[in-house]
C-alpha atoms as a PDB file:
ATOM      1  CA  UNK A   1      35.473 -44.520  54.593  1.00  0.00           C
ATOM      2  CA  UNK A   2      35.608 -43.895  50.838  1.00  0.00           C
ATOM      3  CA  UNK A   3      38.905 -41.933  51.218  1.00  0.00           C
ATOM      4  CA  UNK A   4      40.586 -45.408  52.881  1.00  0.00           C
ATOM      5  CA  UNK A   5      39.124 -47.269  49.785  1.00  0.00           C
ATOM      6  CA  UNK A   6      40.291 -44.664  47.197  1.00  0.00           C
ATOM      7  CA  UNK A   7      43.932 -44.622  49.272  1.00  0.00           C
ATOM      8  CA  UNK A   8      43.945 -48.122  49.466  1.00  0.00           C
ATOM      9  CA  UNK A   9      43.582 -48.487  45.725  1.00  0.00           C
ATOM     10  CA  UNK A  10      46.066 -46.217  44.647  1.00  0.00           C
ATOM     11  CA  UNK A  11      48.366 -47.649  46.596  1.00  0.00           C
ATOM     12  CA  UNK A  12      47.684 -51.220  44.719  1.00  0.00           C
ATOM     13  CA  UNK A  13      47.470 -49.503  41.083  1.00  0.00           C
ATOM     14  CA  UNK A  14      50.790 -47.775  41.898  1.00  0.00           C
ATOM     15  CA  UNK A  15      52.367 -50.679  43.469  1.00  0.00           C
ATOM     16  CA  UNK A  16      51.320 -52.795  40.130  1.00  0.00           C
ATOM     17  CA  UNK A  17      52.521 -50.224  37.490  1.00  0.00           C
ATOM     18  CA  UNK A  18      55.861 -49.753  39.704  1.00  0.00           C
ATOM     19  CA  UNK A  19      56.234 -53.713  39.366  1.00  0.00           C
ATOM     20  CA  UNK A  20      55.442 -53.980  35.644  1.00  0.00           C
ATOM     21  CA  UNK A  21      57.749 -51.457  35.203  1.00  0.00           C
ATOM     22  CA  UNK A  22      60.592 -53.006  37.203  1.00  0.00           C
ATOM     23  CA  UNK A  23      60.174 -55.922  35.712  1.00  0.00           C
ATOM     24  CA  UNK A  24      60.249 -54.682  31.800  1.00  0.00           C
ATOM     25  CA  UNK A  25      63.656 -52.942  32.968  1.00  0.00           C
ATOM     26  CA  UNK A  26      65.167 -55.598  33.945  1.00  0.00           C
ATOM     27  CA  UNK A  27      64.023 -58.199  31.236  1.00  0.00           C
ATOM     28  CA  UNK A  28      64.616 -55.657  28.727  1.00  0.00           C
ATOM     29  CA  UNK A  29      68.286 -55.613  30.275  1.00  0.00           C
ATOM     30  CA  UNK A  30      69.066 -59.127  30.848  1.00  0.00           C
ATOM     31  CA  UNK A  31      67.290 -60.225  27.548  1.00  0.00           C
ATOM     32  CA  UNK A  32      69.244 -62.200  24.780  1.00  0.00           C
ATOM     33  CA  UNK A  33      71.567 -60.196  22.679  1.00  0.00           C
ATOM     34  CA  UNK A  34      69.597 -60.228  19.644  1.00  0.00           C
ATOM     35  CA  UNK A  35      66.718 -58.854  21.702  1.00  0.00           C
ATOM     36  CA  UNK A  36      68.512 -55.844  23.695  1.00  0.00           C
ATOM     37  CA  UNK A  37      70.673 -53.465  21.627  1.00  0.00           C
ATOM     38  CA  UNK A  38      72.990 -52.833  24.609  1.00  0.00           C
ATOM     39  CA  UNK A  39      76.471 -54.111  24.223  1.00  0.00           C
ATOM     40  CA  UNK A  40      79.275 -53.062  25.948  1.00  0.00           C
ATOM     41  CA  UNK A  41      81.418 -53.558  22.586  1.00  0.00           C
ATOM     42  CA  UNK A  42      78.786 -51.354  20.835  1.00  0.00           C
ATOM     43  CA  UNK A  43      80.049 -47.809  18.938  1.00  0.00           C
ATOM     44  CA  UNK A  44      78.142 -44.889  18.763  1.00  0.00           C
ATOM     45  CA  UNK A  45      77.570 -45.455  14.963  1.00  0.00           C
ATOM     46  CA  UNK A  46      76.203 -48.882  16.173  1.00  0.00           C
ATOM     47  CA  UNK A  47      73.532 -47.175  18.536  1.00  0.00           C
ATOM     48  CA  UNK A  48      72.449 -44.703  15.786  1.00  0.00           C
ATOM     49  CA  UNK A  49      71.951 -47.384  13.393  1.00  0.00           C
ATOM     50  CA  UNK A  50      69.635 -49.825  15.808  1.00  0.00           C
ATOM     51  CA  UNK A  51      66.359 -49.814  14.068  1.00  0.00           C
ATOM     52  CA  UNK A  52      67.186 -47.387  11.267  1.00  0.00           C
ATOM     53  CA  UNK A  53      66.572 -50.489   8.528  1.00  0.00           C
END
């Protein structure tokens, strides 16, 4: 019985931190410009310099 309840929750922890992580992907991606240093018009030196102040 306590290997159901131990499989059972793993498969809710890992279903959570697959979901949270899904979901910072794709808000990270989608975000506002000024929030999301991907652009395709972007040059390498660009890249290098994000968050170098």
């Amino acid at each position: 019985m306590g290997s159901i309840v131990a499989a059972f929750g793993s498969l809710v922890i890992g279903g959570v931190v697959a979901t949270t992580t899904i979901v910072g992907v794709v808000q990270s991606q989608t975000a506002a410009p000024d929030k999301s240093p991907v652009s395709v018009n972007s040059t390498v030196d660009d890249l290098v310099a994000y968050g170098s102040d």
